[in-house]
ModelCIF file with pLDDT and N, C-alpha, C, O atoms, coordinates in Angstrom:
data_MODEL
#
_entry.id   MODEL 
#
_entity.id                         1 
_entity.type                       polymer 
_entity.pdbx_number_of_molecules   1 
#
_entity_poly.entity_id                      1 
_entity_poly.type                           'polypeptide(L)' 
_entity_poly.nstd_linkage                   no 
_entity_poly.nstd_monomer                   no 
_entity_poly.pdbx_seq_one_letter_code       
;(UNK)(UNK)(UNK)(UNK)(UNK)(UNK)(UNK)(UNK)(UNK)(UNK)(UNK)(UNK)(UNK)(UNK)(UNK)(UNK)
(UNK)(UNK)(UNK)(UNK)(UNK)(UNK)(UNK)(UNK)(UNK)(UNK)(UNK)(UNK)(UNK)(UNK)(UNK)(UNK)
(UNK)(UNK)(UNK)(UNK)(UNK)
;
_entity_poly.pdbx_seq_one_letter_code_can   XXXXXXXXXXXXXXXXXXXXXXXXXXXXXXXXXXXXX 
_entity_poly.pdbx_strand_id                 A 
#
loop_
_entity_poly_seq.entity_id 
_entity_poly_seq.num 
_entity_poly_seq.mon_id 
_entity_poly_seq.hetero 
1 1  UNK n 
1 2  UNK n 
1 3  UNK n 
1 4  UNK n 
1 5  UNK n 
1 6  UNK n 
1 7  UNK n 
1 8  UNK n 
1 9  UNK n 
1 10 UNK n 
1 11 UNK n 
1 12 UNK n 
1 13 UNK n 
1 14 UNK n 
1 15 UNK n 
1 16 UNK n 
1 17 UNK n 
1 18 UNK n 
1 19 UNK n 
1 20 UNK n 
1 21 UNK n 
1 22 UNK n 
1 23 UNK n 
1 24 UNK n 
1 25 UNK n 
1 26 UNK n 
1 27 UNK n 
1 28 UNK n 
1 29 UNK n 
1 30 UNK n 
1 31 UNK n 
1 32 UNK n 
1 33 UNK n 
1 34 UNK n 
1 35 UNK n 
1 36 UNK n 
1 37 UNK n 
#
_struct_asym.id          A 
_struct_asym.entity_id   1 
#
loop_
_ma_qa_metric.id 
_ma_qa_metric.mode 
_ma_qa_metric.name 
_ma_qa_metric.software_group_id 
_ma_qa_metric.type 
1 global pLDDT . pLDDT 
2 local  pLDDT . pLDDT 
#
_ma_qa_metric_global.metric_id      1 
_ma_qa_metric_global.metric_value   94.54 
_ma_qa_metric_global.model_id       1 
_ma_qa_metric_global.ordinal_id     1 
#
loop_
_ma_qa_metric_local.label_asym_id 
_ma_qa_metric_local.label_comp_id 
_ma_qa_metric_local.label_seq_id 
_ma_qa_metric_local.metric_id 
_ma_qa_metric_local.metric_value 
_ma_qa_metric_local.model_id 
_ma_qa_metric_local.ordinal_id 
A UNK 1  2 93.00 1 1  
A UNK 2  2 89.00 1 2  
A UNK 3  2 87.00 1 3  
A UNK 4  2 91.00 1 4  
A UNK 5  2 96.00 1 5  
A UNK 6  2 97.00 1 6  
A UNK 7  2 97.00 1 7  
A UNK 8  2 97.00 1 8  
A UNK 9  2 97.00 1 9  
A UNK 10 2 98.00 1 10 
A UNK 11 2 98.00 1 11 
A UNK 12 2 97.00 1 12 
A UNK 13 2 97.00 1 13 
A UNK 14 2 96.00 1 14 
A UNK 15 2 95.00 1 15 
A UNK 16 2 95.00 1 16 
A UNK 17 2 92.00 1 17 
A UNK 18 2 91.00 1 18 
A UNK 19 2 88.00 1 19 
A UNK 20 2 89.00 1 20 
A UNK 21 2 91.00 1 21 
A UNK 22 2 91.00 1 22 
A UNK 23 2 95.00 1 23 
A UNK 24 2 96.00 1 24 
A UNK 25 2 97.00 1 25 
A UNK 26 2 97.00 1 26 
A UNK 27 2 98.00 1 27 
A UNK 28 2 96.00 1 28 
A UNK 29 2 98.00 1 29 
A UNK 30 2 97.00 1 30 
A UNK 31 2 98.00 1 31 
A UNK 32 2 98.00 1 32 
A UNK 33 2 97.00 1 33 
A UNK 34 2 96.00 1 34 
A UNK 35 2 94.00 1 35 
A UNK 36 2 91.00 1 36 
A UNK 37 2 88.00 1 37 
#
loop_
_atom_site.group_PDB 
_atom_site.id 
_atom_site.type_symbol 
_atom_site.label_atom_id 
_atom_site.label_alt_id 
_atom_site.label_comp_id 
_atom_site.label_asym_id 
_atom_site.label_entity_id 
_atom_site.label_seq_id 
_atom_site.pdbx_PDB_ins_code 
_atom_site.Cartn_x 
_atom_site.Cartn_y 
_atom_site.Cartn_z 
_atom_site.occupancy 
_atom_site.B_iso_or_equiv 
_atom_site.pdbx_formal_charge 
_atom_site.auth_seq_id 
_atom_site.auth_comp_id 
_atom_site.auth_asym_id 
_atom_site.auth_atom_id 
_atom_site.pdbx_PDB_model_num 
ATOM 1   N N  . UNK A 1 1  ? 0.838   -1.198  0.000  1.00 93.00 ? 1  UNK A N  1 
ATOM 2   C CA . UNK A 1 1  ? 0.000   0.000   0.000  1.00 93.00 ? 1  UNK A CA 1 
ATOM 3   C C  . UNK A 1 1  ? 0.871   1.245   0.000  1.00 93.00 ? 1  UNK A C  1 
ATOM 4   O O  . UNK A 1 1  ? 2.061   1.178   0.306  1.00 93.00 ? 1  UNK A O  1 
ATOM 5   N N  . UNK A 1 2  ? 0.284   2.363   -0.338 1.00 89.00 ? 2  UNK A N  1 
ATOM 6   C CA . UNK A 1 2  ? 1.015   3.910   -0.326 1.00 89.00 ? 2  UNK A CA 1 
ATOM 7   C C  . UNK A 1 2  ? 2.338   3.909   -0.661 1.00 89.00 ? 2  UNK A C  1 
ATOM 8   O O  . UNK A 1 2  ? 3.205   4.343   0.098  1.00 89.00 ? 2  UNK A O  1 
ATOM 9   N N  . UNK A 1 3  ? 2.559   3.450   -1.749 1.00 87.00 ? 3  UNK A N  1 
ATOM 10  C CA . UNK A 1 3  ? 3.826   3.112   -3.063 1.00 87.00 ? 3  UNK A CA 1 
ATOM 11  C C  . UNK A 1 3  ? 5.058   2.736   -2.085 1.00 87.00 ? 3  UNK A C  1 
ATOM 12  O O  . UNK A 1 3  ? 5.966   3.560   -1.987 1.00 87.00 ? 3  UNK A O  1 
ATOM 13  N N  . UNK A 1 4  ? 5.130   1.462   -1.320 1.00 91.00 ? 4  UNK A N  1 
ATOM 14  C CA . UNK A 1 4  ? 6.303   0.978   -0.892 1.00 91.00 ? 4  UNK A CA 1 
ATOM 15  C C  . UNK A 1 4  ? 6.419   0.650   0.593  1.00 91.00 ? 4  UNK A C  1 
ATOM 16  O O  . UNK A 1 4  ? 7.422   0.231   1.172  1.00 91.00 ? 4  UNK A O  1 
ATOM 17  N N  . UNK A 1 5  ? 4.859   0.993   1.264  1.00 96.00 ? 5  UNK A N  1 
ATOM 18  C CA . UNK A 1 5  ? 4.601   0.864   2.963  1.00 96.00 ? 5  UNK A CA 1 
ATOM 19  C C  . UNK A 1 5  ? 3.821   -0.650  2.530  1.00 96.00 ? 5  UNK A C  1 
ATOM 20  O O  . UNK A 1 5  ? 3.932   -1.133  1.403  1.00 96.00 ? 5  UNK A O  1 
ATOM 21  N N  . UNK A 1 6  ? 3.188   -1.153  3.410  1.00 97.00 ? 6  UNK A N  1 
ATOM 22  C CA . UNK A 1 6  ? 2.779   -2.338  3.911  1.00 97.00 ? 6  UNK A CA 1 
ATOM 23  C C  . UNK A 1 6  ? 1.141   -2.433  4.973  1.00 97.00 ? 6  UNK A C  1 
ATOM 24  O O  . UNK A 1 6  ? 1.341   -2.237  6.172  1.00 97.00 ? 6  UNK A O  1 
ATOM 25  N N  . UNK A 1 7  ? 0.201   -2.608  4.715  1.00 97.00 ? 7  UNK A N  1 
ATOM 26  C CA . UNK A 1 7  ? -0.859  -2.644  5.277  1.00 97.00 ? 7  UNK A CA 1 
ATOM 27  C C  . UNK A 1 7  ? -1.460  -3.629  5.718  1.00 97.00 ? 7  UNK A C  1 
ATOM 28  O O  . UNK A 1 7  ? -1.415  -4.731  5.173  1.00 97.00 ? 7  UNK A O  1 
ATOM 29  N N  . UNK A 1 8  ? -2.349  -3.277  7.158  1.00 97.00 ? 8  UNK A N  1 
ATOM 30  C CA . UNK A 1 8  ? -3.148  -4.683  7.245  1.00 97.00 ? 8  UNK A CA 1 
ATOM 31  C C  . UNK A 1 8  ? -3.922  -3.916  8.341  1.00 97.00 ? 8  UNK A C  1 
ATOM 32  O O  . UNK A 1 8  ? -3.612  -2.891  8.949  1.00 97.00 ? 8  UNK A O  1 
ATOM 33  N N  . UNK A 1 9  ? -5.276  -4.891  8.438  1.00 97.00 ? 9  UNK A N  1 
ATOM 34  C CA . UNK A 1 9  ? -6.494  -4.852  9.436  1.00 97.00 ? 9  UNK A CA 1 
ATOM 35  C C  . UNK A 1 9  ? -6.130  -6.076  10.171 1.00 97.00 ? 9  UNK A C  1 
ATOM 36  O O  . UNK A 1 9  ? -5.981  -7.245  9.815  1.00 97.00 ? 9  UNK A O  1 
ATOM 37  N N  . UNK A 1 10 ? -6.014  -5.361  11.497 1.00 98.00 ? 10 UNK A N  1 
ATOM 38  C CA . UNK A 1 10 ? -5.783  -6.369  12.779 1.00 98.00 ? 10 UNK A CA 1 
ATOM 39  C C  . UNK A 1 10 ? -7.077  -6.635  13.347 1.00 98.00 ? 10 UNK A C  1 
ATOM 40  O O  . UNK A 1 10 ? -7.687  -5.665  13.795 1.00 98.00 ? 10 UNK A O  1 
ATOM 41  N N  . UNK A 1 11 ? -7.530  -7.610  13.402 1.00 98.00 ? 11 UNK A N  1 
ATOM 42  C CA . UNK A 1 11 ? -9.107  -7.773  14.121 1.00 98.00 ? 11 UNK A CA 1 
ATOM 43  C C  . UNK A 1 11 ? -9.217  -8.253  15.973 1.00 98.00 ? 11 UNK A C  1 
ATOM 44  O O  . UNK A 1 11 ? -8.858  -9.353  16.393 1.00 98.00 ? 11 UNK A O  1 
ATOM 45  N N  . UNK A 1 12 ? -9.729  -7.254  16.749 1.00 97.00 ? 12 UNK A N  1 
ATOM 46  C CA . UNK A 1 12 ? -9.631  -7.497  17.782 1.00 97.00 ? 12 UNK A CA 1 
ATOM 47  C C  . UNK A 1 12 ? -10.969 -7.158  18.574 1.00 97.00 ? 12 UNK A C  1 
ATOM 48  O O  . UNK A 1 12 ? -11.777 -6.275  18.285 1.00 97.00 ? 12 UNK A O  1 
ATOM 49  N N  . UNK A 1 13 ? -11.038 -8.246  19.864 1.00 97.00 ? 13 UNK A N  1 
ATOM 50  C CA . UNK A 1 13 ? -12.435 -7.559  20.678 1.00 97.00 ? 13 UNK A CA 1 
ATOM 51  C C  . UNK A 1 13 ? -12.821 -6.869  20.491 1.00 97.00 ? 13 UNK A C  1 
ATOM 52  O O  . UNK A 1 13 ? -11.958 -6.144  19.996 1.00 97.00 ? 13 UNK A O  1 
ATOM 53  N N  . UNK A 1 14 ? -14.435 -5.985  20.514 1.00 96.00 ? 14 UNK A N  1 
ATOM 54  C CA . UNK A 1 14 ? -14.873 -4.588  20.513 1.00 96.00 ? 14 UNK A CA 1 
ATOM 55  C C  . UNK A 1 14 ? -14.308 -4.528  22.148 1.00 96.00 ? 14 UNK A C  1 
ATOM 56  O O  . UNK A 1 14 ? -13.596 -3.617  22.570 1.00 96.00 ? 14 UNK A O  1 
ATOM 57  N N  . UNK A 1 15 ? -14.890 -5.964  23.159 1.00 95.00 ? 15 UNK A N  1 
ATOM 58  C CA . UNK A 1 15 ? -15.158 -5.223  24.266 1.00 95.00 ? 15 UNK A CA 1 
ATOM 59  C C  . UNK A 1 15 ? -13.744 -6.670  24.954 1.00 95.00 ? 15 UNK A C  1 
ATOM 60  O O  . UNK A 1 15 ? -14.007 -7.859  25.135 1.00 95.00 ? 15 UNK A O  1 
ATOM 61  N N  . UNK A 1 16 ? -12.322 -5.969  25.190 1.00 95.00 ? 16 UNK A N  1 
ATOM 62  C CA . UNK A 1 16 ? -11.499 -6.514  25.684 1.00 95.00 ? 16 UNK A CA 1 
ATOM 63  C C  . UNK A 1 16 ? -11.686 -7.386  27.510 1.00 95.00 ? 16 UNK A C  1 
ATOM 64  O O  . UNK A 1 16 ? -10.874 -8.146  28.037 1.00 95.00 ? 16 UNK A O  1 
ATOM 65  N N  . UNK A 1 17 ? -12.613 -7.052  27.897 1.00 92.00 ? 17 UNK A N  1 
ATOM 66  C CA . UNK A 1 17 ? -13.047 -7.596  29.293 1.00 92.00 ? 17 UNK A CA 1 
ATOM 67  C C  . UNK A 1 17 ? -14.015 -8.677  29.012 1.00 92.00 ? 17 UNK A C  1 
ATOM 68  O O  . UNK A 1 17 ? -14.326 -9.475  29.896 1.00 92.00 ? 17 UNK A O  1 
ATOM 69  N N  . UNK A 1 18 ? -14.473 -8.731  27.890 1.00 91.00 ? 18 UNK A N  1 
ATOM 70  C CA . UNK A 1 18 ? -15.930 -9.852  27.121 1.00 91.00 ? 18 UNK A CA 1 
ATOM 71  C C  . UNK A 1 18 ? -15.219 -10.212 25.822 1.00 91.00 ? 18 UNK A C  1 
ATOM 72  O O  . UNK A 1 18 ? -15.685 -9.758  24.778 1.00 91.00 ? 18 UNK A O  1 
ATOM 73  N N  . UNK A 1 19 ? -13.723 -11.279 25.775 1.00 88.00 ? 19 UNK A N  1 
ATOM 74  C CA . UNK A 1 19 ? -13.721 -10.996 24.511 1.00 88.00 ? 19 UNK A CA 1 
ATOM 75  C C  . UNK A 1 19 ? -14.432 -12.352 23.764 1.00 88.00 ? 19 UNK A C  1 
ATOM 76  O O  . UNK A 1 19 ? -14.188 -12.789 22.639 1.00 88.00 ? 19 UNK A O  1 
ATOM 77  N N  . UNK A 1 20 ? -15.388 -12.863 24.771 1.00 89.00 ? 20 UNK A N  1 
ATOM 78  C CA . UNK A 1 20 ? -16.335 -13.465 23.388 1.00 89.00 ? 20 UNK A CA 1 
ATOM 79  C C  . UNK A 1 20 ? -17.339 -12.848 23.119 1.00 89.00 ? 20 UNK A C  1 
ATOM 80  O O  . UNK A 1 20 ? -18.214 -13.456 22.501 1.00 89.00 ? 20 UNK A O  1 
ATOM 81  N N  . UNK A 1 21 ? -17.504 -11.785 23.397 1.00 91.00 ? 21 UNK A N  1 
ATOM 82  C CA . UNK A 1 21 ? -18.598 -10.965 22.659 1.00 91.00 ? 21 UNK A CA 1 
ATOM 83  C C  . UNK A 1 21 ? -18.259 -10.815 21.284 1.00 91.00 ? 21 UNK A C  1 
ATOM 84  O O  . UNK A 1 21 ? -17.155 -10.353 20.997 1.00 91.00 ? 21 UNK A O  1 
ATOM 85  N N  . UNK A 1 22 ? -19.350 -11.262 20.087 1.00 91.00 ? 22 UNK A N  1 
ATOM 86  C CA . UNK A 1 22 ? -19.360 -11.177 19.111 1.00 91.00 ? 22 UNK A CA 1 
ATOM 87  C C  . UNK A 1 22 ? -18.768 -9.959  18.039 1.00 91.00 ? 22 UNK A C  1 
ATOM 88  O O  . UNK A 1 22 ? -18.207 -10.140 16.958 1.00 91.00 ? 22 UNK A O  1 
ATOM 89  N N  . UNK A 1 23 ? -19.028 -8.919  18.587 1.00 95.00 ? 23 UNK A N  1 
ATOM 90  C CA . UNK A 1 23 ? -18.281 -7.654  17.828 1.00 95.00 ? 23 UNK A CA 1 
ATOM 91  C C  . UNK A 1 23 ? -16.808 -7.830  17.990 1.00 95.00 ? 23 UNK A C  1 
ATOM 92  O O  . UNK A 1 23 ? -16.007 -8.211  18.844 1.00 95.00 ? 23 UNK A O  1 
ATOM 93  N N  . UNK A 1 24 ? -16.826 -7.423  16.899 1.00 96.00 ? 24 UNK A N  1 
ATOM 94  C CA . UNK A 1 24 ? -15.116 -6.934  16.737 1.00 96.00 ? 24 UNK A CA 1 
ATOM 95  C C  . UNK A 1 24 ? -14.563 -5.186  16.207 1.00 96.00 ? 24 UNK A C  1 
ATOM 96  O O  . UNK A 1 24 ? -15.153 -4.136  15.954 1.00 96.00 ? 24 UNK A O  1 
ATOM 97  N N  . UNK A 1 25 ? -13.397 -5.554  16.227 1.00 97.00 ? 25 UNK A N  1 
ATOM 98  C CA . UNK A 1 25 ? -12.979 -3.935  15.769 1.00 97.00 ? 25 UNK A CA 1 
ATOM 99  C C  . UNK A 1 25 ? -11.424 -4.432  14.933 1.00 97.00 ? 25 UNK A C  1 
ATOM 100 O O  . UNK A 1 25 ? -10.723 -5.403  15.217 1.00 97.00 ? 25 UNK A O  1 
ATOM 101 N N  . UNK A 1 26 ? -11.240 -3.578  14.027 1.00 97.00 ? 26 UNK A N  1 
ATOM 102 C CA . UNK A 1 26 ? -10.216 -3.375  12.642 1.00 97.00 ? 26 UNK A CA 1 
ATOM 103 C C  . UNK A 1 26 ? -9.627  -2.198  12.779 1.00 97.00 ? 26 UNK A C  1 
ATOM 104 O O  . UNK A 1 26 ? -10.023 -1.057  12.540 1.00 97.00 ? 26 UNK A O  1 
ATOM 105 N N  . UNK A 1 27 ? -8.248  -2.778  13.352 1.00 98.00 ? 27 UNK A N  1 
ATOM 106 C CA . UNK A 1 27 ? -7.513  -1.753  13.808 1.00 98.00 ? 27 UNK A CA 1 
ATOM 107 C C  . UNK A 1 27 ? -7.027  -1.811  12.300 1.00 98.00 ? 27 UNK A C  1 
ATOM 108 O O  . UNK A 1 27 ? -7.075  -2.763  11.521 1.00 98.00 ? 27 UNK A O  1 
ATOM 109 N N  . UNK A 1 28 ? -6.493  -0.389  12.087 1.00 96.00 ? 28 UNK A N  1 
ATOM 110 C CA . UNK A 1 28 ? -5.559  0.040   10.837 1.00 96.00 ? 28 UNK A CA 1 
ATOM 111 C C  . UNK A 1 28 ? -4.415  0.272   10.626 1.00 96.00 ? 28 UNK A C  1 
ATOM 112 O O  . UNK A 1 28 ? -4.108  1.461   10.544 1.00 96.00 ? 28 UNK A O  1 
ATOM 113 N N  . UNK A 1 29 ? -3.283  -0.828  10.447 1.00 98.00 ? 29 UNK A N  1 
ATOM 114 C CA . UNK A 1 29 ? -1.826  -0.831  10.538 1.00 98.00 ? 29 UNK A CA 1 
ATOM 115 C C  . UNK A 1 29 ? -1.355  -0.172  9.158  1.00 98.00 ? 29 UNK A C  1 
ATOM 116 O O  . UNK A 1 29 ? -1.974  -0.279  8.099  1.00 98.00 ? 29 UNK A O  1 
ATOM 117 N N  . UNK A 1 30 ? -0.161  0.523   9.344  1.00 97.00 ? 30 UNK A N  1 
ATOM 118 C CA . UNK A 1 30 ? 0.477   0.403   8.633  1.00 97.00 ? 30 UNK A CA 1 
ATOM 119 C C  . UNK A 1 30 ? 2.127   0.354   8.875  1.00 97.00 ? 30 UNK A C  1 
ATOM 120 O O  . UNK A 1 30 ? 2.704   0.864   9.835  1.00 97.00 ? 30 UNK A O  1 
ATOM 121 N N  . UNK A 1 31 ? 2.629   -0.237  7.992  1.00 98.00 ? 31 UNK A N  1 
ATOM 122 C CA . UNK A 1 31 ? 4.235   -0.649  8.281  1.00 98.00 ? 31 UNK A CA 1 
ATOM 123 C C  . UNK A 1 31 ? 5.052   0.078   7.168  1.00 98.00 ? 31 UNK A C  1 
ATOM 124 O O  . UNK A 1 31 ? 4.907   0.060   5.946  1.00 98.00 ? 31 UNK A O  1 
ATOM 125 N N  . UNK A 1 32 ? 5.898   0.683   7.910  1.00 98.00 ? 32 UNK A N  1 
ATOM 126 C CA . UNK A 1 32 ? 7.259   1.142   6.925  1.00 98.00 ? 32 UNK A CA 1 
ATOM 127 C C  . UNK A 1 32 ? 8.249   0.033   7.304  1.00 98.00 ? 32 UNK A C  1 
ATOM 128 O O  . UNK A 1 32 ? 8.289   -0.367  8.468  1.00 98.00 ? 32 UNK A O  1 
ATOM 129 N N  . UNK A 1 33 ? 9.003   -0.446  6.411  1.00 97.00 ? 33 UNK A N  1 
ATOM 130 C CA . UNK A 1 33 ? 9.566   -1.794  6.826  1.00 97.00 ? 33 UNK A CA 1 
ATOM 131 C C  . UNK A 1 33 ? 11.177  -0.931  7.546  1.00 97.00 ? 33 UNK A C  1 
ATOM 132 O O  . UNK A 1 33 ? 11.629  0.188   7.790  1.00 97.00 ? 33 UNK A O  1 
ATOM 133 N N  . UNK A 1 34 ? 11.467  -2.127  7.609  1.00 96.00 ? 34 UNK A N  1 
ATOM 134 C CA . UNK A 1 34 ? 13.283  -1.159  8.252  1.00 96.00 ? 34 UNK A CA 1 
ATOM 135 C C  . UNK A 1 34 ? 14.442  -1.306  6.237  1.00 96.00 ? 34 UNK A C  1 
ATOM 136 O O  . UNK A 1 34 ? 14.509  -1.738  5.086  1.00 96.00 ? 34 UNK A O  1 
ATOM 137 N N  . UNK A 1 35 ? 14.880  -0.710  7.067  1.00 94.00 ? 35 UNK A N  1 
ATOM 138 C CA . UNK A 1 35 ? 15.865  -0.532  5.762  1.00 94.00 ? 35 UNK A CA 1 
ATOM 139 C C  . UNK A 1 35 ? 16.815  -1.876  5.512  1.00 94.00 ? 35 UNK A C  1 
ATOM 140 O O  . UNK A 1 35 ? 17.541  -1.976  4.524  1.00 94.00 ? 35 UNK A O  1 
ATOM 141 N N  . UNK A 1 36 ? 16.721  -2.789  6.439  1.00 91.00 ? 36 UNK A N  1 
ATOM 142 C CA . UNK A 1 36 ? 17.970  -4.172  6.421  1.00 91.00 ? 36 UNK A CA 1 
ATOM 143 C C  . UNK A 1 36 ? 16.880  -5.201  6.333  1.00 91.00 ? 36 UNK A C  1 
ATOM 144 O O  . UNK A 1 36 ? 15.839  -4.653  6.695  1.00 91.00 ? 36 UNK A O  1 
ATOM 145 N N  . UNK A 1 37 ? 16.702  -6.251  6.061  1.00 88.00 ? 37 UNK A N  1 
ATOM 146 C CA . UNK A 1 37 ? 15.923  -7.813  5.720  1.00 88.00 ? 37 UNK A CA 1 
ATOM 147 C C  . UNK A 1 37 ? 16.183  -8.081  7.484  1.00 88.00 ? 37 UNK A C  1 
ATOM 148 O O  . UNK A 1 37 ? 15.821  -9.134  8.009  1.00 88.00 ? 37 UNK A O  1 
#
């Protein structure tokens, strides 16, 4: 994504104290990688 970064949707609890409650939430990453492998 964004000519040379790295993206992703992390999916996590809505409600972290209930996390089998059915909702969730899509956190929005993005990665600039490092300059070395």
């Amino acid at each position: 994504c964004y000519d040379g970064l790295q993206c992703a949707r992390l999916q996590a609890p809505l409600d972290w104290e209930n996390p089998g409650n059915p909702r969730k939430v899509a956190i929005a990453i993005v990665r600039l990688p490092a300059k070395v492998p």
